[in-house]
C-alpha atoms as a PDB file:
ATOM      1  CA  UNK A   1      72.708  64.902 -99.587  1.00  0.00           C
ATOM      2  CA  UNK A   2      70.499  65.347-102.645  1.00  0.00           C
ATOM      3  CA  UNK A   3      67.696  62.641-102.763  1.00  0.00           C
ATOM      4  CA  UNK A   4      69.499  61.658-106.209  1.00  0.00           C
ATOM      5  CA  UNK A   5      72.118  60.867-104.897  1.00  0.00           C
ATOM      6  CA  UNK A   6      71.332  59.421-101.997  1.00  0.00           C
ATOM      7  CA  UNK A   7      68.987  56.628-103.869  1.00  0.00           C
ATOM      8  CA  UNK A   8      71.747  55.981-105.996  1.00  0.00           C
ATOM      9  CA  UNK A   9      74.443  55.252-103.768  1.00  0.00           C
ATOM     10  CA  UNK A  10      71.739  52.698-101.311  1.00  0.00           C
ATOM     11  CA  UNK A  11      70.947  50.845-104.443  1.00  0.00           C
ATOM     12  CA  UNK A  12      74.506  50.343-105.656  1.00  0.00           C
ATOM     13  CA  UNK A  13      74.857  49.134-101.956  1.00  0.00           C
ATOM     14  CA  UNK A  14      72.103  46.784-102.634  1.00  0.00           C
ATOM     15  CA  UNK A  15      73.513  45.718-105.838  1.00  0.00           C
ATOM     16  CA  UNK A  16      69.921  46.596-107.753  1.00  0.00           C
ATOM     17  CA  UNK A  17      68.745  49.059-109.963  1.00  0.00           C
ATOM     18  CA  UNK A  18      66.249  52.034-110.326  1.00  0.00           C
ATOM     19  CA  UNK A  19      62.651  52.183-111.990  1.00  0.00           C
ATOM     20  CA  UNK A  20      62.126  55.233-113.466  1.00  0.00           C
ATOM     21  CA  UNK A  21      58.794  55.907-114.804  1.00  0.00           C
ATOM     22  CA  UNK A  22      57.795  59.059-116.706  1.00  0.00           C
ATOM     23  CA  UNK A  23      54.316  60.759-115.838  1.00  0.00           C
ATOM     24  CA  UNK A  24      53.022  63.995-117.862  1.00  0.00           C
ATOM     25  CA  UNK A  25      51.219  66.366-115.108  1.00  0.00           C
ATOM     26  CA  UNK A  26      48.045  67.226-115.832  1.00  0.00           C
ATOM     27  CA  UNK A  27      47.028  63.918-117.935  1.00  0.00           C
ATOM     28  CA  UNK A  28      44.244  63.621-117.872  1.00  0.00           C
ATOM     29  CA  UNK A  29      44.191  66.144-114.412  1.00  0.00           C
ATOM     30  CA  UNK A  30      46.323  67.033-111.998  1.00  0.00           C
ATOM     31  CA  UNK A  31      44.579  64.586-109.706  1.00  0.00           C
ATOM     32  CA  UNK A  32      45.090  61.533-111.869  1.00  0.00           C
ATOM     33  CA  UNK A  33      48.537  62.538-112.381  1.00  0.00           C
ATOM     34  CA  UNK A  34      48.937  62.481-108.246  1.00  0.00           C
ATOM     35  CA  UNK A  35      47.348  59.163-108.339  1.00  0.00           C
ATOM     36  CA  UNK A  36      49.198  57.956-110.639  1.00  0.00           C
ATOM     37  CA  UNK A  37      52.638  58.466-108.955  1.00  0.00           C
ATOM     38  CA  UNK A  38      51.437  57.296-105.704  1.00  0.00           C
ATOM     39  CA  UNK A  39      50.688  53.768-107.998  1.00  0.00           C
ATOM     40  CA  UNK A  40      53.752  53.976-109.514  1.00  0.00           C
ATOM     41  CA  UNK A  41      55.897  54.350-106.276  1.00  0.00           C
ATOM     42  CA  UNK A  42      53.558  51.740-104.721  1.00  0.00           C
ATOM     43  CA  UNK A  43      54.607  49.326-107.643  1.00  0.00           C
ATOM     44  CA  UNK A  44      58.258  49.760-107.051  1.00  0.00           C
ATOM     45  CA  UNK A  45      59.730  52.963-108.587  1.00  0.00           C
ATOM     46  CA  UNK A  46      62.324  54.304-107.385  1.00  0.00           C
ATOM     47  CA  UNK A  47      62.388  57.603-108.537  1.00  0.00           C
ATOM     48  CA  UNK A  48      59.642  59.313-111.281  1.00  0.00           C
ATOM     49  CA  UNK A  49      60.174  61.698-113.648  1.00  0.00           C
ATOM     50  CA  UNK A  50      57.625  64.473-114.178  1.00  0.00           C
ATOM     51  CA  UNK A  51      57.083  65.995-117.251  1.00  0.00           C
ATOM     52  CA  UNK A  52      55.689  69.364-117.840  1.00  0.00           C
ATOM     53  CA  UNK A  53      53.906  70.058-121.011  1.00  0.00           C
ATOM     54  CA  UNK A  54      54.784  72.258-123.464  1.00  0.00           C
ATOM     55  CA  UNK A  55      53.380  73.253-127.007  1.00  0.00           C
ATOM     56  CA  UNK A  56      56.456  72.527-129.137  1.00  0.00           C
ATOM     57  CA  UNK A  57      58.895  69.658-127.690  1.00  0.00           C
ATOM     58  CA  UNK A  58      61.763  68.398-128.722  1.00  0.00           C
ATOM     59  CA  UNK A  59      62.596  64.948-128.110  1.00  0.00           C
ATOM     60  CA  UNK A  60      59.084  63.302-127.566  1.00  0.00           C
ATOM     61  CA  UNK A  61      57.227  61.297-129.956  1.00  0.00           C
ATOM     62  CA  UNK A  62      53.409  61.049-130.919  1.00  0.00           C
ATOM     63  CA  UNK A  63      52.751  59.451-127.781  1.00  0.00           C
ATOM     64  CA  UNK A  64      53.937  62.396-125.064  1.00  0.00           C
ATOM     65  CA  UNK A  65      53.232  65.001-127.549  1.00  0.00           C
ATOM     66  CA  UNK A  66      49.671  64.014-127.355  1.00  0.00           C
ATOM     67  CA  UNK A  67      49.644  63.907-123.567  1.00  0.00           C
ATOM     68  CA  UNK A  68      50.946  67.551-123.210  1.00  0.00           C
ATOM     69  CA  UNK A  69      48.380  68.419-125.702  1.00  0.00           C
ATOM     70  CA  UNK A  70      45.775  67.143-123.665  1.00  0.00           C
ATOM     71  CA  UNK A  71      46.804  68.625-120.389  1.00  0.00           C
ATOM     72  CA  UNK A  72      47.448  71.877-122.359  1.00  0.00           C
ATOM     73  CA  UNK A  73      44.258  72.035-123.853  1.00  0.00           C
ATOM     74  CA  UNK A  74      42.587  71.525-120.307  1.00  0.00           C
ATOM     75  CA  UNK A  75      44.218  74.326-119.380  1.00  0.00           C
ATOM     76  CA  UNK A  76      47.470  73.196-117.531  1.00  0.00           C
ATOM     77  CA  UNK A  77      49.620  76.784-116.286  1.00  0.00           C
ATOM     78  CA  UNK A  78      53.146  76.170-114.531  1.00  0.00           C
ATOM     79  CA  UNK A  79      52.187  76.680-111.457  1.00  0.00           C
ATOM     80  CA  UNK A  80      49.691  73.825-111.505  1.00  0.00           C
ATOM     81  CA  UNK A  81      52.624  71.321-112.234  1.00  0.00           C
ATOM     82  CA  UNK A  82      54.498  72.266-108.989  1.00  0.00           C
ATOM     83  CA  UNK A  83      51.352  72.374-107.061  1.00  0.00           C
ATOM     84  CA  UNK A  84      51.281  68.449-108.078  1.00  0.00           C
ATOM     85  CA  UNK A  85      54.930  68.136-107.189  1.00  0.00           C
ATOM     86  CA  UNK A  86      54.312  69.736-103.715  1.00  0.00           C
ATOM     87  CA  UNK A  87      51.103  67.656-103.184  1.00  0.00           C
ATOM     88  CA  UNK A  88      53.465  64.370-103.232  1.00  0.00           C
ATOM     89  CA  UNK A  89      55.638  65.653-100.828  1.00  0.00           C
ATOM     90  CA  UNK A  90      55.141  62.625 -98.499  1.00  0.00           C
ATOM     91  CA  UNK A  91      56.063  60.285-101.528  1.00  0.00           C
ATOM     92  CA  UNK A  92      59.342  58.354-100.789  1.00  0.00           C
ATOM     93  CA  UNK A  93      61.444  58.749-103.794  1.00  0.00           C
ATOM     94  CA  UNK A  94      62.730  61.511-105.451  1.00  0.00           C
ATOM     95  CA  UNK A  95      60.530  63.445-108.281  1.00  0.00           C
ATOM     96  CA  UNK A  96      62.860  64.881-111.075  1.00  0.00           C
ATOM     97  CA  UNK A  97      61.337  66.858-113.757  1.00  0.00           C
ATOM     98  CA  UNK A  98      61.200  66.757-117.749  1.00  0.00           C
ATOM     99  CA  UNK A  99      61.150  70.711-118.945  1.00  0.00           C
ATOM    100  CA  UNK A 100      61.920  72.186-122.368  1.00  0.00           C
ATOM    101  CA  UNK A 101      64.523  75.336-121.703  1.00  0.00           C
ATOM    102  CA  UNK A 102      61.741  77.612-122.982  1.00  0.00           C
ATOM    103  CA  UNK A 103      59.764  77.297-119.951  1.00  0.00           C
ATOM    104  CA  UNK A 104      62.716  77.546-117.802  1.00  0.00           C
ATOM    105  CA  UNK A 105      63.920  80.865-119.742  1.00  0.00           C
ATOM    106  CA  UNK A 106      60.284  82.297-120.069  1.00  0.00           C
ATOM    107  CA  UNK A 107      60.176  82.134-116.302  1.00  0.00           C
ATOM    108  CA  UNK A 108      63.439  83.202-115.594  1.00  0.00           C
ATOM    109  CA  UNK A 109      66.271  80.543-114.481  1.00  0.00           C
ATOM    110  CA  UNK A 110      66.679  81.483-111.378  1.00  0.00           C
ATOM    111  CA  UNK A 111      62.943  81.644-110.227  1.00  0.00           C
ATOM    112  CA  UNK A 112      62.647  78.770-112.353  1.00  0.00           C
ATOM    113  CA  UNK A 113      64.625  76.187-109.645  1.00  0.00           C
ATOM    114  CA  UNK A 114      63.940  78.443-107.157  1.00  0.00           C
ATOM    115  CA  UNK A 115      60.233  77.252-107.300  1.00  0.00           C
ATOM    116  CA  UNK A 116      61.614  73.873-108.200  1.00  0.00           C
ATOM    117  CA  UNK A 117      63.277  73.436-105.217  1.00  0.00           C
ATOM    118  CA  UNK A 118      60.150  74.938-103.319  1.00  0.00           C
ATOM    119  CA  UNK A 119      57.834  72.586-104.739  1.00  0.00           C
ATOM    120  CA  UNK A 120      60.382  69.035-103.699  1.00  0.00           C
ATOM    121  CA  UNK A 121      61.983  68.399-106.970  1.00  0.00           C
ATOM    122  CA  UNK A 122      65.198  66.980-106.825  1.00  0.00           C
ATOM    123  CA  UNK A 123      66.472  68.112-110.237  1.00  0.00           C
ATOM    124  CA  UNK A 124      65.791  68.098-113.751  1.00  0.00           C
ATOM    125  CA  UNK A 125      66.290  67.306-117.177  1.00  0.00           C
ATOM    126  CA  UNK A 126      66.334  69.762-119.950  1.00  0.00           C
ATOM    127  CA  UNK A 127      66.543  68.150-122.918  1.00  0.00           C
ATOM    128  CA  UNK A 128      66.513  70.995-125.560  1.00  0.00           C
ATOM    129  CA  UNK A 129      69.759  72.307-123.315  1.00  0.00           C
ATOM    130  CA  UNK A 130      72.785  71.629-125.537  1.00  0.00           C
ATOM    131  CA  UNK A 131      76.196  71.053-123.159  1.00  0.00           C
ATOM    132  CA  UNK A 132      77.776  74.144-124.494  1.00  0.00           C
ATOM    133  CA  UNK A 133      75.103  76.106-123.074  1.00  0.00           C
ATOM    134  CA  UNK A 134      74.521  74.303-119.983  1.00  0.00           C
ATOM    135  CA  UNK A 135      77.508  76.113-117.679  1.00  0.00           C
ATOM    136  CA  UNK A 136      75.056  78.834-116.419  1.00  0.00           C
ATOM    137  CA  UNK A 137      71.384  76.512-115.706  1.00  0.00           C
ATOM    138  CA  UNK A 138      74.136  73.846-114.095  1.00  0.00           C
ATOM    139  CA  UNK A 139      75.667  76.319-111.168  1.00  0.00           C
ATOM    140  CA  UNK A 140      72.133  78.296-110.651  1.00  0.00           C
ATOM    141  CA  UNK A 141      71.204  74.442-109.837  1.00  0.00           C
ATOM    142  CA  UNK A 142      74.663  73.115-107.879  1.00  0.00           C
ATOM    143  CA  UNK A 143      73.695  76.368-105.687  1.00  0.00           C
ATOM    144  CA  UNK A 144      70.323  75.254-104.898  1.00  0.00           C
ATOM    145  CA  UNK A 145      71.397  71.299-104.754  1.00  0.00           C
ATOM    146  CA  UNK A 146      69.314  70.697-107.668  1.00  0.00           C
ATOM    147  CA  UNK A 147      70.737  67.935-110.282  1.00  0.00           C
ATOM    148  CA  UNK A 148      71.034  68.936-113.790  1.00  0.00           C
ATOM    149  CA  UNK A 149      70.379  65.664-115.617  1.00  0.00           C
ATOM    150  CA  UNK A 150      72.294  65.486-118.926  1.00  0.00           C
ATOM    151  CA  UNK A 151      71.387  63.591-122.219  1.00  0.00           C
ATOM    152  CA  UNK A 152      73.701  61.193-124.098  1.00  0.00           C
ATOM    153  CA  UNK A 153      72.860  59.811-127.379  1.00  0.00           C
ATOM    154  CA  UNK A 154      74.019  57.067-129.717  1.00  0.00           C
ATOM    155  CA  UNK A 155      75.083  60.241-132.164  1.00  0.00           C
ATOM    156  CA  UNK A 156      77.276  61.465-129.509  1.00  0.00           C
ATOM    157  CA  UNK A 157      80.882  62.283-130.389  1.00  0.00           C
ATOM    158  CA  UNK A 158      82.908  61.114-127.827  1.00  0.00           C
ATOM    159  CA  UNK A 159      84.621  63.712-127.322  1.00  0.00           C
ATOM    160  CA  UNK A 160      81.236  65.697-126.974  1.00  0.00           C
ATOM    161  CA  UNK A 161      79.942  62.506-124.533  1.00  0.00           C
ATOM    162  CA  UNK A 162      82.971  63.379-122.537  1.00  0.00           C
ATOM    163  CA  UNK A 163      81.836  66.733-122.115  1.00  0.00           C
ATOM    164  CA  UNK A 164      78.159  65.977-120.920  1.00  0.00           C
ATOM    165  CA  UNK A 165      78.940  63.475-118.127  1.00  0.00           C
ATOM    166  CA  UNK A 166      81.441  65.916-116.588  1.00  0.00           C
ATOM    167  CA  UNK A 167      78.974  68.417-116.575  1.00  0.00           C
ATOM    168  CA  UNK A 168      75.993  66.167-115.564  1.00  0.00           C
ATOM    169  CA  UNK A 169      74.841  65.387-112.378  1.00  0.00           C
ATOM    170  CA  UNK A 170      72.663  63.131-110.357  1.00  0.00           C
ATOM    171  CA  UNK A 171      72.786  60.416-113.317  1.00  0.00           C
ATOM    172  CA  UNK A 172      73.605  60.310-117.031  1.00  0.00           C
ATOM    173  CA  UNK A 173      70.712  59.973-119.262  1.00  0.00           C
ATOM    174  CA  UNK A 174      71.531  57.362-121.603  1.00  0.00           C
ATOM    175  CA  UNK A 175      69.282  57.733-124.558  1.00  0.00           C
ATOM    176  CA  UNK A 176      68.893  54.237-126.155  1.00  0.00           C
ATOM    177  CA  UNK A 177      67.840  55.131-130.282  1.00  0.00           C
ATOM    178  CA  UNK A 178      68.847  57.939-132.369  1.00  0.00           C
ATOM    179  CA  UNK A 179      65.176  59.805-132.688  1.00  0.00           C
ATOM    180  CA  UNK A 180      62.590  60.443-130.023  1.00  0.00           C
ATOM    181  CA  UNK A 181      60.847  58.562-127.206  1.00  0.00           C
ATOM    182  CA  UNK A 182      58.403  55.593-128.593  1.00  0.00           C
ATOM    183  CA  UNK A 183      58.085  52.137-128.183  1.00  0.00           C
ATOM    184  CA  UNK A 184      59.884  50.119-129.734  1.00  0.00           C
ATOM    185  CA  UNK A 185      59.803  46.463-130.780  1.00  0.00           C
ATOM    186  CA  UNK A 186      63.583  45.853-130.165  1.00  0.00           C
ATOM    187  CA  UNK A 187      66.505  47.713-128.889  1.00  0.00           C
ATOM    188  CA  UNK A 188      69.630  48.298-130.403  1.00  0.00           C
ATOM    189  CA  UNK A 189      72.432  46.100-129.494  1.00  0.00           C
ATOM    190  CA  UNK A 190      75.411  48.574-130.037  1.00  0.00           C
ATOM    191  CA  UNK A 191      73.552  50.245-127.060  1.00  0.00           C
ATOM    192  CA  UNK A 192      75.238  47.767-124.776  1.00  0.00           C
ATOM    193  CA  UNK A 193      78.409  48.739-125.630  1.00  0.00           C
ATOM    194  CA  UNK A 194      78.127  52.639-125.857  1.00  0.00           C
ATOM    195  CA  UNK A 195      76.693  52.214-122.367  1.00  0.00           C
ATOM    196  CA  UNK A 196      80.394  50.046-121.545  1.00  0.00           C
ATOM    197  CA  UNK A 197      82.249  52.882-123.544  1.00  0.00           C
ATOM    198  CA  UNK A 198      80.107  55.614-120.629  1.00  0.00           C
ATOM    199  CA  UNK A 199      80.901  53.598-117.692  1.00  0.00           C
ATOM    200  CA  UNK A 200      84.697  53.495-117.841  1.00  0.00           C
ATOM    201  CA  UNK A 201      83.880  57.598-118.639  1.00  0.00           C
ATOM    202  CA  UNK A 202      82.387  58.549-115.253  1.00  0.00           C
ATOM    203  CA  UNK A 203      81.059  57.254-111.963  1.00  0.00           C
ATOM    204  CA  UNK A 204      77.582  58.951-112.641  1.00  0.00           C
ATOM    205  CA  UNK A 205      74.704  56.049-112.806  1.00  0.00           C
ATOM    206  CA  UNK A 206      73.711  55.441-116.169  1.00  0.00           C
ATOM    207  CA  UNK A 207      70.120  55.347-116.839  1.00  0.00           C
ATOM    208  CA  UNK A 208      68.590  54.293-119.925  1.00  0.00           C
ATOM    209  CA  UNK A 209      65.182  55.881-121.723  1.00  0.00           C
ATOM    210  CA  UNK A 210      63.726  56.308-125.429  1.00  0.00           C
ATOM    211  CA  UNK A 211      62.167  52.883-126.405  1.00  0.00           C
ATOM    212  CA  UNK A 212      62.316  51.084-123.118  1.00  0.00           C
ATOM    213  CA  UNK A 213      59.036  49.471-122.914  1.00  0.00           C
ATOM    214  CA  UNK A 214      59.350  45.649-122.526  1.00  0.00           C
ATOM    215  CA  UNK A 215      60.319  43.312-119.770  1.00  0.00           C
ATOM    216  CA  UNK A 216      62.580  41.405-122.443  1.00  0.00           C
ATOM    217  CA  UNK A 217      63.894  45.660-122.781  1.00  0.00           C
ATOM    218  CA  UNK A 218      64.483  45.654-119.388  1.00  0.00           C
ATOM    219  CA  UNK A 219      66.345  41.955-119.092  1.00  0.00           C
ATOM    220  CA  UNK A 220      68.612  43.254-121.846  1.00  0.00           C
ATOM    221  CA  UNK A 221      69.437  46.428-119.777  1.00  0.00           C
ATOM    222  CA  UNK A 222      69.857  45.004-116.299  1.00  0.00           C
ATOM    223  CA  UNK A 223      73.425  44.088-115.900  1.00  0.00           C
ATOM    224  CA  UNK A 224      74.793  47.408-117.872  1.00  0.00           C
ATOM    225  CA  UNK A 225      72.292  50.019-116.478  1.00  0.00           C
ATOM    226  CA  UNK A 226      71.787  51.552-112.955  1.00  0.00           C
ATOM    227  CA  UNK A 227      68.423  51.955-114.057  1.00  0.00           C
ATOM    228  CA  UNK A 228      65.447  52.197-116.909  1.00  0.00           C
ATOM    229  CA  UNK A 229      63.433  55.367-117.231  1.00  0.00           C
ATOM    230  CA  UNK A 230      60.061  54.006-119.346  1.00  0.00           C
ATOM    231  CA  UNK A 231      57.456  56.530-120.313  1.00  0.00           C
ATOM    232  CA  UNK A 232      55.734  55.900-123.892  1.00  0.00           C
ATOM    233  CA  UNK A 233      53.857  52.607-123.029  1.00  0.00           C
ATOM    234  CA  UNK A 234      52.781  53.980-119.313  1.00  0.00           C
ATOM    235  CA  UNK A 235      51.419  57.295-121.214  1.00  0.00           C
ATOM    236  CA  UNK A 236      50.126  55.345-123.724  1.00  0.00           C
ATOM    237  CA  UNK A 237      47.515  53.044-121.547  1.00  0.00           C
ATOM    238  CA  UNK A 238      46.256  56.329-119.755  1.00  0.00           C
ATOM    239  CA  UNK A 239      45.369  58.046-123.092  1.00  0.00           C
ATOM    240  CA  UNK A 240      43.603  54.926-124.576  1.00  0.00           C
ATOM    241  CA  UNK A 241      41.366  54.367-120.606  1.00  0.00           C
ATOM    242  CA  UNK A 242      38.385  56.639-123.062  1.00  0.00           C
ATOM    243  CA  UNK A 243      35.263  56.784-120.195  1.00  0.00           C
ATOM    244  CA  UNK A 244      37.049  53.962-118.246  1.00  0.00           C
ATOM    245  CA  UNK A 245      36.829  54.648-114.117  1.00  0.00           C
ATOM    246  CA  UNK A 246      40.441  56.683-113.294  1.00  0.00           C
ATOM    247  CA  UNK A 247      41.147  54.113-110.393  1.00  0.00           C
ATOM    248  CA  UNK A 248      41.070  51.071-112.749  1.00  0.00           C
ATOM    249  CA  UNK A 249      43.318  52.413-115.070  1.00  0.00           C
ATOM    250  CA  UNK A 250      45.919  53.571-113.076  1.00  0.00           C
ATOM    251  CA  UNK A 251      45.914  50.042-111.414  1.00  0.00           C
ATOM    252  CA  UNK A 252      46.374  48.522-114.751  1.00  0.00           C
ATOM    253  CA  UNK A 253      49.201  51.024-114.872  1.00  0.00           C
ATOM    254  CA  UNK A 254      50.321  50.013-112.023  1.00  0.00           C
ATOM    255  CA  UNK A 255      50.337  46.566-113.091  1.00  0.00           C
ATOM    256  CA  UNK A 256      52.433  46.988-116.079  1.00  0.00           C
ATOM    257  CA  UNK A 257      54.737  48.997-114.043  1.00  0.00           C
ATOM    258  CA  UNK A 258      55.177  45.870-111.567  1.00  0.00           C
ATOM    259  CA  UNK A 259      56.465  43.651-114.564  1.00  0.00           C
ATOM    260  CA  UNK A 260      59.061  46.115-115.635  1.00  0.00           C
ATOM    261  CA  UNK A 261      60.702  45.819-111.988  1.00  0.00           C
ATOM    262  CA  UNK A 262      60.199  42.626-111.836  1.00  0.00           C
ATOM    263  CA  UNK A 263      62.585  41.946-114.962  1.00  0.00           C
ATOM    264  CA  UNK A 264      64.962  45.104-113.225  1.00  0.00           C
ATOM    265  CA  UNK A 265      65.403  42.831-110.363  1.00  0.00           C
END
């Protein structure tokens, strides 16, 4: 059974929910970025979400856009962000990554998951991957066992929505705000019923990013979700450690992290 799936279904069975933090490889190194996951998982995620930077993305705001800057700017190739996702191959929970469709194309699909699957990912999320071009990247993946994570917005159609979480896999992304990812101060309360509208829709988990960043977020979300991916505020904190030693920021990190599951559960 894919490690997806497999957390999913023990923490329905333990009637709690999934942390889902987002790291960008190669912020500030590759070895910070191990670090950091090994904090994270330490804290109490349940699954992370790796991002790989690209020059032009999509969906991110100021905040991740800046950290793939950084990481490209230092000189950050492919192959150094599945080297990181091999070196965590003792980590415990499953490691699903965050890739623009360029990269995937540029390398070729099928060597693409092929050296996703190599390097212990579990599956991924393509964000810039519209549903009605999806059919192909989602059967390479079922073939290697890889999830194909699909986005849902609050702009979704229904009838579009429909489409995407019988196509999706491993969990339905629930985006929480029409933009990109960012803090915000509040989320939007017709998010608790879209996400009531998705469950009677499919037996896929719902998880729900963009804008998570509070534990008063996370209270909100708790009884509707089957888990809270949170990336802005964590990226945020490494960017603004300056000269700062590593280890003390990503304990602060990992600090911040431990409140978030601590509202979760």
């Amino acid at each position: 059974m894919n490690a997806v799936d497999a957390l999913f279904q023990r923490l329905r069975s333990q009637n709690t929910k999934a942390f889902i933090p987002f790291v960008t490889a190669g912020d500030p190194d590759i070895a910070t970025s191990a670090s950091l996951v090994r904090e994270l998982v330490h804290r109490g995620a349940d699954l992370v979400e790796i991002g790989f930077p690209y020059s032009d993305p999509i969906a991110d705001g100021s905040v991740i856009q800046a950290s793939y800057t950084r990481a490209l700017e230092r000189g950050l190739h492919l192959a150094d962000v599945f080297g990181l996702v091999r070196s965590l191959a003792d980590v415990a929970v499953p490691l699903v990554g965050m890739v623009s469709f360029s990269l995937v194309f540029h390398r070729n699909p099928a060597r693409f998951l092929d050296e996703a699957k190599a390097a212990g990912l579990s599956g991924l999320i393509v964000p810039d991957l519209p549903v009605e071009e999806a059919g192909d990247l989602s059967q390479l993946a079922a073939a290697r066992d890889l999830k194909l994570i699909q986005l849902v917005t609050p702009t979704t159609p229904a009838e579009r929505a429909l489409r995407i979480v019988q196509q999706a896999t491993g969990f339905v992304y629930c985006v929480s705000v029409a933009g990109i990812t960012g803090e915000r101060e509040r989320l939007p309360p017709q998010l608790l019923d879209q996400l009531r509208w998705l469950r009677g829709q499919t037996s896929l988990p719902l998880c729900v990013g963009f804008g998570v960043s509070k534990p008063e977020h996370v209270a909100m979300l708790r009884d509707a979700v089957d888990g809270v991916i949170v990336g802005s505020t964590l990226v945020r904190r490494l960017a603004e450690a300056g000269q700062r030693p590593v280890g003390a920021i990503v304990r602060e990190i990992g600090d911040l992290a431990e409140t978030l599951v601590a509202a979760l559960r």
